[in-house]
C-alpha atoms as a PDB file:
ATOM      1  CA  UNK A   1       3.592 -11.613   8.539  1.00  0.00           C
ATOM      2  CA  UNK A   2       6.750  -9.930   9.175  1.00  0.00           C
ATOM      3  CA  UNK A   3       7.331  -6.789  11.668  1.00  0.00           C
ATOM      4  CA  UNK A   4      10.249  -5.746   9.037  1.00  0.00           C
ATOM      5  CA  UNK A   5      10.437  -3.585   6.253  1.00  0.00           C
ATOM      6  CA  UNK A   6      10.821  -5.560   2.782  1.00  0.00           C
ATOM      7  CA  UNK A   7      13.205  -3.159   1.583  1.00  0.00           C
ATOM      8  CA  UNK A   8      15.673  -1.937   4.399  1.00  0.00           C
ATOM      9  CA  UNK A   9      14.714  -4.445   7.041  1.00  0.00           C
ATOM     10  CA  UNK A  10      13.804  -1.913   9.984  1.00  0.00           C
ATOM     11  CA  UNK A  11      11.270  -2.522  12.143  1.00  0.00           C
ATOM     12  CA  UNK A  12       7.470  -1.426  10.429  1.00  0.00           C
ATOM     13  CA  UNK A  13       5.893   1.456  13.189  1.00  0.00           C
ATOM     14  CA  UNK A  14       1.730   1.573  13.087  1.00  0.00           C
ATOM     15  CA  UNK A  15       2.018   4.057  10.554  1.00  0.00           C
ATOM     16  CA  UNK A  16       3.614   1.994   8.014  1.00  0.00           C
ATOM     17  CA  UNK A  17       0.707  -0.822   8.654  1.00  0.00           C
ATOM     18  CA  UNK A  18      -2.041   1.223   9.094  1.00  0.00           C
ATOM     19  CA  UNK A  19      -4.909   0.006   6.715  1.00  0.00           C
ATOM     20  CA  UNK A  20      -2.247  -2.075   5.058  1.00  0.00           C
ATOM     21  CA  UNK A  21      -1.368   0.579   2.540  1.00  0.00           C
ATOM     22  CA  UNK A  22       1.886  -0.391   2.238  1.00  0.00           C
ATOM     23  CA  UNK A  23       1.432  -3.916   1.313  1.00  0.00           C
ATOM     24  CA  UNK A  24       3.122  -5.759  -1.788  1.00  0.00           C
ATOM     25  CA  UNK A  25       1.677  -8.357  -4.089  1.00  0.00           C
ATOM     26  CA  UNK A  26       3.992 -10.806  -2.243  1.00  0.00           C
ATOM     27  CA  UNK A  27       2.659  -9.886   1.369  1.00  0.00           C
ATOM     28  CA  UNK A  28       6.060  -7.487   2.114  1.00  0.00           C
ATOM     29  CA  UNK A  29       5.723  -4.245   3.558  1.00  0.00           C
ATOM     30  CA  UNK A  30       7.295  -1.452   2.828  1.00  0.00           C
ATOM     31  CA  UNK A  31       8.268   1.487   5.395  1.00  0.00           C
ATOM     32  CA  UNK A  32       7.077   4.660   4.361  1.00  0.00           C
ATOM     33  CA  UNK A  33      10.771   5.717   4.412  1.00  0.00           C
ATOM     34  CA  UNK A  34      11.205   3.046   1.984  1.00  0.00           C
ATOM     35  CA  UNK A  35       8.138   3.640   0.020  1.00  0.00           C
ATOM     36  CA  UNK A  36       8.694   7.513  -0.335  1.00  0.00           C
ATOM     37  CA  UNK A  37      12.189   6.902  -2.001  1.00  0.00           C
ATOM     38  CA  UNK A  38      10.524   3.699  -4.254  1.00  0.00           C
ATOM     39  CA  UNK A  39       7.929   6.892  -4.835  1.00  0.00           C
ATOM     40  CA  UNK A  40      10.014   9.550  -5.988  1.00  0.00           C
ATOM     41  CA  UNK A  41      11.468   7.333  -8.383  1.00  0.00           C
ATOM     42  CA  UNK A  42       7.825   6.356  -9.948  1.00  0.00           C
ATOM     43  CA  UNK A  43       5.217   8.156  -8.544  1.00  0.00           C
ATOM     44  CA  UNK A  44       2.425   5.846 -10.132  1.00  0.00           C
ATOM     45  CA  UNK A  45       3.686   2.578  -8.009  1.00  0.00           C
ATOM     46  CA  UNK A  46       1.963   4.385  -4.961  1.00  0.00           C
ATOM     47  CA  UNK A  47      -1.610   4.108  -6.449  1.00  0.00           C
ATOM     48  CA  UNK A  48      -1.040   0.521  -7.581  1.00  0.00           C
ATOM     49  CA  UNK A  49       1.574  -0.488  -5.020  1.00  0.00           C
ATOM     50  CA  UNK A  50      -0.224  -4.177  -4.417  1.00  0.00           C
ATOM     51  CA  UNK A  51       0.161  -5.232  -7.815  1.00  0.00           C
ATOM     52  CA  UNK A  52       4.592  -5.103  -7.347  1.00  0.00           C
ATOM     53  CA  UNK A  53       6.482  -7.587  -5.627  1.00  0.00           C
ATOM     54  CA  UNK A  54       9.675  -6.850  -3.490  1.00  0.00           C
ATOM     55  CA  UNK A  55      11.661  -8.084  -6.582  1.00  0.00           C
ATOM     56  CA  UNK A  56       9.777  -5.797  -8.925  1.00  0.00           C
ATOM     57  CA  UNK A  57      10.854  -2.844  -6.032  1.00  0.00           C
ATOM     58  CA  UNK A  58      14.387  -3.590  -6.308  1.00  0.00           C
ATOM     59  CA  UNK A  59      14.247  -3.914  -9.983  1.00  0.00           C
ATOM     60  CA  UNK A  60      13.103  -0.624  -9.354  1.00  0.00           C
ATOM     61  CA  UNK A  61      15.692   0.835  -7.363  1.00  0.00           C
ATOM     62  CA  UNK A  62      18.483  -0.747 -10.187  1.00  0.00           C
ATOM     63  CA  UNK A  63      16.953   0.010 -12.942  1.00  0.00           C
ATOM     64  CA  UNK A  64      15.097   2.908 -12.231  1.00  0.00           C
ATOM     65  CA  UNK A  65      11.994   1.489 -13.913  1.00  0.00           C
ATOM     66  CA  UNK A  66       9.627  -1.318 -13.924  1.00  0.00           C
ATOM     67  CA  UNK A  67       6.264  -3.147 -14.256  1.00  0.00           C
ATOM     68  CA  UNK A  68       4.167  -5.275 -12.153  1.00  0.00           C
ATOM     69  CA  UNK A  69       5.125  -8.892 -12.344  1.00  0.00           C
ATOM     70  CA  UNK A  70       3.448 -11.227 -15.311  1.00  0.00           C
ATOM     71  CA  UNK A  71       1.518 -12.696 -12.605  1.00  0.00           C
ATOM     72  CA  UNK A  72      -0.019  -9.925 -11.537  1.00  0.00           C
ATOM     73  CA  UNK A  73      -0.631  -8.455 -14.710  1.00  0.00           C
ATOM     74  CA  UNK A  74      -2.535 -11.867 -15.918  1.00  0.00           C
ATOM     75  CA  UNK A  75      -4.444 -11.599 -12.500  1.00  0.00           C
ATOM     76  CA  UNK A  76      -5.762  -8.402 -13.759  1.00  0.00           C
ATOM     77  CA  UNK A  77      -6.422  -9.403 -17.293  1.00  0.00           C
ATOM     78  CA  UNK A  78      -8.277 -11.610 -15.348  1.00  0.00           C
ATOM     79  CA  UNK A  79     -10.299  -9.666 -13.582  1.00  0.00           C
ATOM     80  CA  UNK A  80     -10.981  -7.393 -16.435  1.00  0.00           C
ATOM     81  CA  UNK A  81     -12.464 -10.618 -18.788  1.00  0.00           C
ATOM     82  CA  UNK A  82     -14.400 -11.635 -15.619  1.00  0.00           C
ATOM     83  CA  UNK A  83     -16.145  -8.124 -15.137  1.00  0.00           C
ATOM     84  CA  UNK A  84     -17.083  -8.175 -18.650  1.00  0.00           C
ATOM     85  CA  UNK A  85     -18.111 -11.775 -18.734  1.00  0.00           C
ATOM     86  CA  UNK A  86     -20.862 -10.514 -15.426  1.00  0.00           C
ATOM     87  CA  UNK A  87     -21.656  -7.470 -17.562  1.00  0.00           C
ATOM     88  CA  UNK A  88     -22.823  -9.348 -20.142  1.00  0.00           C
ATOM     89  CA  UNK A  89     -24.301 -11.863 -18.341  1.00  0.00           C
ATOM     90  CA  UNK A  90     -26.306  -8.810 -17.171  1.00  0.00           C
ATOM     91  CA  UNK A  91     -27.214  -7.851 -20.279  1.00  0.00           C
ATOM     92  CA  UNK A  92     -28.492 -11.113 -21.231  1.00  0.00           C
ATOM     93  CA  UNK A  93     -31.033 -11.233 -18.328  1.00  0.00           C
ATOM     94  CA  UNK A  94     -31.935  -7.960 -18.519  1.00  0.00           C
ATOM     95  CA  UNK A  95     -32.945  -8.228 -22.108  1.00  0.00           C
ATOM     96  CA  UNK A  96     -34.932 -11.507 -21.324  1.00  0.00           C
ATOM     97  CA  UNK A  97     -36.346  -9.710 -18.114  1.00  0.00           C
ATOM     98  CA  UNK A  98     -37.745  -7.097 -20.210  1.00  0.00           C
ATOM     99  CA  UNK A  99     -39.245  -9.731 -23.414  1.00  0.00           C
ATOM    100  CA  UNK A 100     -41.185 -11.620 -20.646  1.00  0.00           C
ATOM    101  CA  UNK A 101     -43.237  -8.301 -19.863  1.00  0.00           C
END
């Protein structure tokens, strides 16, 4: 893990690491210099900031606009199928759970 910012390259403080809130999909870290004027530009990448990459930042910062990488988005697809996949699994044994009484 790097001690630099992604972005700017200056030297993270405690405060940009602390609970690793500032982490990318790609394992960068952003200062929270950095990340305040990535936020003012899209407000929603703080709340999702670990699903963008550092190239999907400076897309970003070019284009004013962009989305998390394909991976990531498939990753989350992902995810999604799998909780619904459990969910009905659920179902399933619940339903055979409650035939057997």
């Amino acid at each position: 893990m790097s001690n630099n910012c992604s972005l700017c390259n200056s030297e993270l403080t405690s405060m940009d690491t602390l609970l690793g809130a500032n982490k990318l999909s790609d394992g960068g870290i952003l200062c929270n210099k950095c990340l305040d004027k990535i936020s003012n530009i899209n407000q929603e990448l703080l709340y999702n900031l670990n699903m963008f990459s550092i190239g999907d930042i400076n897309s970003l910062l070019q284009k004013g606009k962009t989305e998390p990488s394909r991976e990531m988005v498939q990753t989350e697809k992902n995810f999604l199928h799998l909780q619904n996949l459990n969910y009905r699994i659920y179902q399933v044994k619940y339903t055979n759970s409650e035939r057997e009484r």
